[in-house]
C-alpha atoms as a PDB file:
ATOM      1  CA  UNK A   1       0.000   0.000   0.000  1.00  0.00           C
ATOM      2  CA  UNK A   2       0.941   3.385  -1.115  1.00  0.00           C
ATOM      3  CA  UNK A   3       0.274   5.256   2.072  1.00  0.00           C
ATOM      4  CA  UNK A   4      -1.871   8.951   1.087  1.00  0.00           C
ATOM      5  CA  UNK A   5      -2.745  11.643   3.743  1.00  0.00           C
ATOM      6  CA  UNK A   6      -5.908  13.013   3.551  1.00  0.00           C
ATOM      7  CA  UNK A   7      -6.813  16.795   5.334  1.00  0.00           C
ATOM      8  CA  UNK A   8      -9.923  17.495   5.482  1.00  0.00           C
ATOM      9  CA  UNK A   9     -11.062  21.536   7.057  1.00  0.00           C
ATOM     10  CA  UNK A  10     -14.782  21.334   8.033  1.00  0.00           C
ATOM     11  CA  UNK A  11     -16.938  24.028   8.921  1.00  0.00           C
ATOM     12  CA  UNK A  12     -17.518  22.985  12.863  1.00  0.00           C
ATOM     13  CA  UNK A  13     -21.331  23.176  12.329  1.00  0.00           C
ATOM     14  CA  UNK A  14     -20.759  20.300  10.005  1.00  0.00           C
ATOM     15  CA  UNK A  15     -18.469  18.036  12.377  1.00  0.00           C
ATOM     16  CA  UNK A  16     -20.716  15.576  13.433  1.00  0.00           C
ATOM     17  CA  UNK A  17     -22.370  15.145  10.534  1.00  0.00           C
ATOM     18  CA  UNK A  18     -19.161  14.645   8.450  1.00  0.00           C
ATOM     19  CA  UNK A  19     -17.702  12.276  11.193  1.00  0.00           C
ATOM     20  CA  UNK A  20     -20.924  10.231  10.908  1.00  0.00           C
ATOM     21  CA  UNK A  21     -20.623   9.983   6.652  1.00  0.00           C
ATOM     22  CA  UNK A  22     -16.644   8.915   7.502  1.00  0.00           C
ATOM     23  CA  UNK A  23     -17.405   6.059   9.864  1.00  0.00           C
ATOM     24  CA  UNK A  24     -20.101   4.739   7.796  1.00  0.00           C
ATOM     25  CA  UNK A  25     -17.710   4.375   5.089  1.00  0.00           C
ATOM     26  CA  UNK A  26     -16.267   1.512   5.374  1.00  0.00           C
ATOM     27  CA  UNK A  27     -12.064   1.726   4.737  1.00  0.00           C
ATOM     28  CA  UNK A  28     -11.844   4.722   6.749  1.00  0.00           C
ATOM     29  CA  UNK A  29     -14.055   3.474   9.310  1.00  0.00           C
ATOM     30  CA  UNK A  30     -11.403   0.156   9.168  1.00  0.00           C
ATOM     31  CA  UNK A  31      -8.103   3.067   9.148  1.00  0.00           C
ATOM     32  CA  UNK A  32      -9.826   5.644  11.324  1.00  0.00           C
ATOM     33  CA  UNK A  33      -8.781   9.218  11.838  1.00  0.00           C
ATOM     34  CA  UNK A  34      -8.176  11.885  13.613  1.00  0.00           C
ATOM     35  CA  UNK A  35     -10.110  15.029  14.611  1.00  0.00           C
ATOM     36  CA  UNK A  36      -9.653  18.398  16.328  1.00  0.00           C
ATOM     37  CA  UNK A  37     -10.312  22.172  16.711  1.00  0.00           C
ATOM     38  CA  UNK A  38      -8.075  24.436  14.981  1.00  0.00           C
ATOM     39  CA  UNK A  39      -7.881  27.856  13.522  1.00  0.00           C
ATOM     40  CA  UNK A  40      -7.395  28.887  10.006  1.00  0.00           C
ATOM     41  CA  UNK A  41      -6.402  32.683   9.401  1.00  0.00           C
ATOM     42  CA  UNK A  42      -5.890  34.679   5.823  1.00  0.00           C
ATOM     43  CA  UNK A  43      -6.959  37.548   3.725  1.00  0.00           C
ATOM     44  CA  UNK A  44      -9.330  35.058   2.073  1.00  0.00           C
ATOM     45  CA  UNK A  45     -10.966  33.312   5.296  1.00  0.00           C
ATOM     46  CA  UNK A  46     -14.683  32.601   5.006  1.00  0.00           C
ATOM     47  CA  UNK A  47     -15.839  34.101   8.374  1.00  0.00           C
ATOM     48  CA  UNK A  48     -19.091  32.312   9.811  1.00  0.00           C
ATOM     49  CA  UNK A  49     -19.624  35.111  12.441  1.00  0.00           C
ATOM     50  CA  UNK A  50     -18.971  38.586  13.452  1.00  0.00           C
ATOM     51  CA  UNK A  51     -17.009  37.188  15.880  1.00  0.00           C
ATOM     52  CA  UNK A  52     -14.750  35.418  13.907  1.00  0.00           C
ATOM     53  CA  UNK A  53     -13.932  38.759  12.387  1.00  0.00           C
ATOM     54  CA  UNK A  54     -13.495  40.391  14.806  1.00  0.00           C
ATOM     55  CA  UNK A  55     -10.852  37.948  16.239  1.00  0.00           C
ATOM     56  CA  UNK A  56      -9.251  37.585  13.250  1.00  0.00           C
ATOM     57  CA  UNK A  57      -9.473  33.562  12.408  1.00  0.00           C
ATOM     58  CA  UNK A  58     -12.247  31.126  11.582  1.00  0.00           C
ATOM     59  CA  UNK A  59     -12.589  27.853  13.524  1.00  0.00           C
ATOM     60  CA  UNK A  60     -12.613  24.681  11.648  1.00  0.00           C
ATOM     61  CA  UNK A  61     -12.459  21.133  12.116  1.00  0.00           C
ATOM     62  CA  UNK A  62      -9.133  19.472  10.790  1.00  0.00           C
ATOM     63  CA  UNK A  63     -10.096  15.661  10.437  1.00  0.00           C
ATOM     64  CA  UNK A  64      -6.725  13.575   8.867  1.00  0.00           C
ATOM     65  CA  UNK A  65      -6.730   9.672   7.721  1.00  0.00           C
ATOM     66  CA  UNK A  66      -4.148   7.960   6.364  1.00  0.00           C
ATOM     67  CA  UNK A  67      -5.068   5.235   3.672  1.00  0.00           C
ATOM     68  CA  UNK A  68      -4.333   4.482  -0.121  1.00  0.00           C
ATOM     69  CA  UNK A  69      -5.349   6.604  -2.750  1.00  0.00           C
ATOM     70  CA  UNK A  70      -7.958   4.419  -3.782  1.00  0.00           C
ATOM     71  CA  UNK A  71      -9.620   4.394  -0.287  1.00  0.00           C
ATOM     72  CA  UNK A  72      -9.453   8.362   0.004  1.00  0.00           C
ATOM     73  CA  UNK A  73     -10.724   9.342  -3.184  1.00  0.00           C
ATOM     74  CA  UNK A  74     -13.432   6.822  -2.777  1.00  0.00           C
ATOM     75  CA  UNK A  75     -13.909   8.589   0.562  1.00  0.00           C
ATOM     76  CA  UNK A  76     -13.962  11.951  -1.388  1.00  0.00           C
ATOM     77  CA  UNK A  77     -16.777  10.839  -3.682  1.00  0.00           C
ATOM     78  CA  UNK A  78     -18.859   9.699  -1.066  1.00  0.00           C
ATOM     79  CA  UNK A  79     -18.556  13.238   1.185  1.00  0.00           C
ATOM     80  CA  UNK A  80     -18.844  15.170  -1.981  1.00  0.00           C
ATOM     81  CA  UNK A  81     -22.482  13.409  -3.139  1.00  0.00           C
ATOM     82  CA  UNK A  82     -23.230  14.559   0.690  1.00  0.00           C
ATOM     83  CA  UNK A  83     -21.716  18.003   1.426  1.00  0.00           C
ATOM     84  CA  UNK A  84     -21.267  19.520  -2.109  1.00  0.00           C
ATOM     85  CA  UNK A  85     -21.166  23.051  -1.692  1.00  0.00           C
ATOM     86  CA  UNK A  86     -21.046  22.988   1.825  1.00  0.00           C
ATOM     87  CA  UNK A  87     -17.029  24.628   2.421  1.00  0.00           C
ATOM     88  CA  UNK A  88     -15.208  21.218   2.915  1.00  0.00           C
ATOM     89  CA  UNK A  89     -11.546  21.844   2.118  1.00  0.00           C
ATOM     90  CA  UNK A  90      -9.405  18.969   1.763  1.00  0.00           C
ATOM     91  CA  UNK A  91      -5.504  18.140   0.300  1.00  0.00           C
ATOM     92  CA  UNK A  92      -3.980  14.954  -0.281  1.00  0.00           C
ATOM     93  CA  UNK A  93      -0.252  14.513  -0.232  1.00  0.00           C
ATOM     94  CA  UNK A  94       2.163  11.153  -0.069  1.00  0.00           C
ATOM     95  CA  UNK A  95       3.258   9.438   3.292  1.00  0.00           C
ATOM     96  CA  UNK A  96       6.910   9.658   3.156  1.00  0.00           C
ATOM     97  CA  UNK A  97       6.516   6.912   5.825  1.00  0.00           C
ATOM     98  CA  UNK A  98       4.009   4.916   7.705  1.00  0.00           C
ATOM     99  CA  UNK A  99       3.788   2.673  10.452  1.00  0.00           C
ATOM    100  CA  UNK A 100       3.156   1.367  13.906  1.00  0.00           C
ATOM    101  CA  UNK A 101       5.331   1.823  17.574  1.00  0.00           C
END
């Protein structure tokens, strides 16, 4: 296996729902993933708030798996018939290495 990276940036109104459409796919529910809080910043940041403005940074949800391309594009298909349109970012990029400790 050719290890990918997927990076997913969800709207946090949308985390649950997104999580939910992840597990119920079946090779990423079998590799899991990782989610958390983080902040994304930029002259091009889609605010959801006056708040968020007014601080300066948006708050998303960064969810990562690690699978083969296959799996993740797969993956892709099935959040985009879902959430199309809905402000889903997402990058792949090659595992220079994976493994297990």
């Amino acid at each position: 296996m050719s290890a990918m990276v997927l990076t997913l940036l969800v709207p946090v109104a949308l985390k649950d729902d997104v999580v939910a459409a992840m597990l119920s796919h079946e090779p990423t529910a079998r590799v899991g993933f990782t989610a958390r809080e983080v902040e994304g910043y930029g002259r091009d940041v889609d605010y959801d708030s006056v708040v968020e403005q007014v601080r300066g940074h948006t708050l998303s949800v960064e969810i990562v798996v690690t699978a083969d391309a296959a799996a993740l594009r797969g993956l892709l298909d099935a959040l985009g018939d879902e959430f199309n349109g809905r402000g889903l970012r997402w990058r792949i990029v090659a595992a220079t290495a994976d493994g297990l400790l």
